[in-house]
Protein backbone atom coordinates (compact mmCIF):
# COMPACT_ATOMS: atom_id res chain seq x y z
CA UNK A 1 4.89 -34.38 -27.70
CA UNK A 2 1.79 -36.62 -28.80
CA UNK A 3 0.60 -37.70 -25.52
CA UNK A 4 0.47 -33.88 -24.71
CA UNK A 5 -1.08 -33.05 -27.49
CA UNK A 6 -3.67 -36.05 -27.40
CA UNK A 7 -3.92 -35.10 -23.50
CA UNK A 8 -4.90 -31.44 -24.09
CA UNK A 9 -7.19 -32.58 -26.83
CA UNK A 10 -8.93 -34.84 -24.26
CA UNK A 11 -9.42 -31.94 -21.79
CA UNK A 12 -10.65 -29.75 -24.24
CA UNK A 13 -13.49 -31.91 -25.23
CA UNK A 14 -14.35 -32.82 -21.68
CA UNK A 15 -14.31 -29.09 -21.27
CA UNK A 16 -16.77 -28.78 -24.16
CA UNK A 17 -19.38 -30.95 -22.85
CA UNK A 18 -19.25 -29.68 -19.40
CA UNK A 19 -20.28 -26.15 -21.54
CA UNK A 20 -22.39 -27.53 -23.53
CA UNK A 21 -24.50 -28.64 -20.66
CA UNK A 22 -24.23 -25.61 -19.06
CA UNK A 23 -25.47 -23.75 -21.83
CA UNK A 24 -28.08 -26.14 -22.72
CA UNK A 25 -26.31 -26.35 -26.52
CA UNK A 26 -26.52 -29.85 -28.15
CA UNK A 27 -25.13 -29.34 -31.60
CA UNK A 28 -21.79 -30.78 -31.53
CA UNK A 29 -20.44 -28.63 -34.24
CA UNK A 30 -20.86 -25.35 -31.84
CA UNK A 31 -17.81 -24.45 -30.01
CA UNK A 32 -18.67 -22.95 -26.95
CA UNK A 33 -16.08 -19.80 -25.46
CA UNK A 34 -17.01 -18.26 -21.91
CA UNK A 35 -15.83 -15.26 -21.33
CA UNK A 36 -15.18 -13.01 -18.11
CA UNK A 37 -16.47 -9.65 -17.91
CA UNK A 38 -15.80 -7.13 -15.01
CA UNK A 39 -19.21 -7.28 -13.27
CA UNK A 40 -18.91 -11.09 -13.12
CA UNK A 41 -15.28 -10.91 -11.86
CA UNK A 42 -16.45 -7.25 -9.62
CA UNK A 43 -19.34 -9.62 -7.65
CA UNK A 44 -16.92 -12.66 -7.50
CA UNK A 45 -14.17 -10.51 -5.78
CA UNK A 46 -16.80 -8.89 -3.44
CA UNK A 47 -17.82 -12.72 -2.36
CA UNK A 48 -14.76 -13.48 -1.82
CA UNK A 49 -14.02 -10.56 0.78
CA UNK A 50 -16.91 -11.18 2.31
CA UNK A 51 -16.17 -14.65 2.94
CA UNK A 52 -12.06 -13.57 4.09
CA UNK A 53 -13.77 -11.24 6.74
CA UNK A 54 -16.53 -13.25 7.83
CA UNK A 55 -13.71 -16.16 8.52
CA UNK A 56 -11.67 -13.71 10.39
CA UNK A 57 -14.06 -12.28 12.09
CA UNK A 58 -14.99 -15.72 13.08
CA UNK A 59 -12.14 -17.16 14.20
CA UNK A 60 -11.32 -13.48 16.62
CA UNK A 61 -14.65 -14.10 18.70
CA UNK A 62 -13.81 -18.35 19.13
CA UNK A 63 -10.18 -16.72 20.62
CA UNK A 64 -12.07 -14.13 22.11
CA UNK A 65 -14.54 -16.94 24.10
CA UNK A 66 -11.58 -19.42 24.55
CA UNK A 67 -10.06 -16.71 26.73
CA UNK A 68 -12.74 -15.95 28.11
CA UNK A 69 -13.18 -19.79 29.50
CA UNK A 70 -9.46 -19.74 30.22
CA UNK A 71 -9.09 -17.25 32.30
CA UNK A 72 -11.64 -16.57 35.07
CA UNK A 73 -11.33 -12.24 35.22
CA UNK A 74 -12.02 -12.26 31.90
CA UNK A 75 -14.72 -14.23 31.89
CA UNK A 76 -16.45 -12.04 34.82
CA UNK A 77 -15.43 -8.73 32.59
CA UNK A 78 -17.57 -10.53 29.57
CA UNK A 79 -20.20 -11.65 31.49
CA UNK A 80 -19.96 -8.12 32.83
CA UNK A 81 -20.60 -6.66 29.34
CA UNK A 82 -22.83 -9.06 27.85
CA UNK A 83 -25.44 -8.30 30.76
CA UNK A 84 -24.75 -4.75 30.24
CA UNK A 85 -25.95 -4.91 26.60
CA UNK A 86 -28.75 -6.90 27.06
CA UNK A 87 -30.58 -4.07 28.99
């Protein structure tokens, strides 16, 4: 029951300073609370997406190209379409 209690003290401090710094607040006696708000968490969620589809969307074209290596009439239907779009 001590250890835990000593333990979470420990973290709580460490968590202090790491705020402190990050708020540039050096008085010792200032307890420092960050709080979420919904734009913070809105622009955070919309990152995240981003970064999901983008990841996706990356690994469908590298399975896309290694088929296209694979598998010779798909490669000439590619090639096919990639000319096509370039004129």
């Amino acid at each position: 029951m001590y250890k835990n209690q000593l333990g979470d003290a420990i973290k709580e401090a460490s968590h202090q300073e790491e705020l402190r710094k990050k708020y540039k607040v050096e008085d010792k006696n200032i307890k420092v609370v960050e709080k979420n708000n919904m734009v913070k968490f809105l622009i955070r969620t919309f990152f995240l997406l981003i970064k999901i589809l983008s990841s996706i969307l990356l690994v469908a074209l590298a399975s896309i190209g290694a088929t296209a290596i694979y598998y010779e009439s798909t490669r000439e239907e590619l090639i096919k379409i990639f000319y096509t779009l370039i004129r």
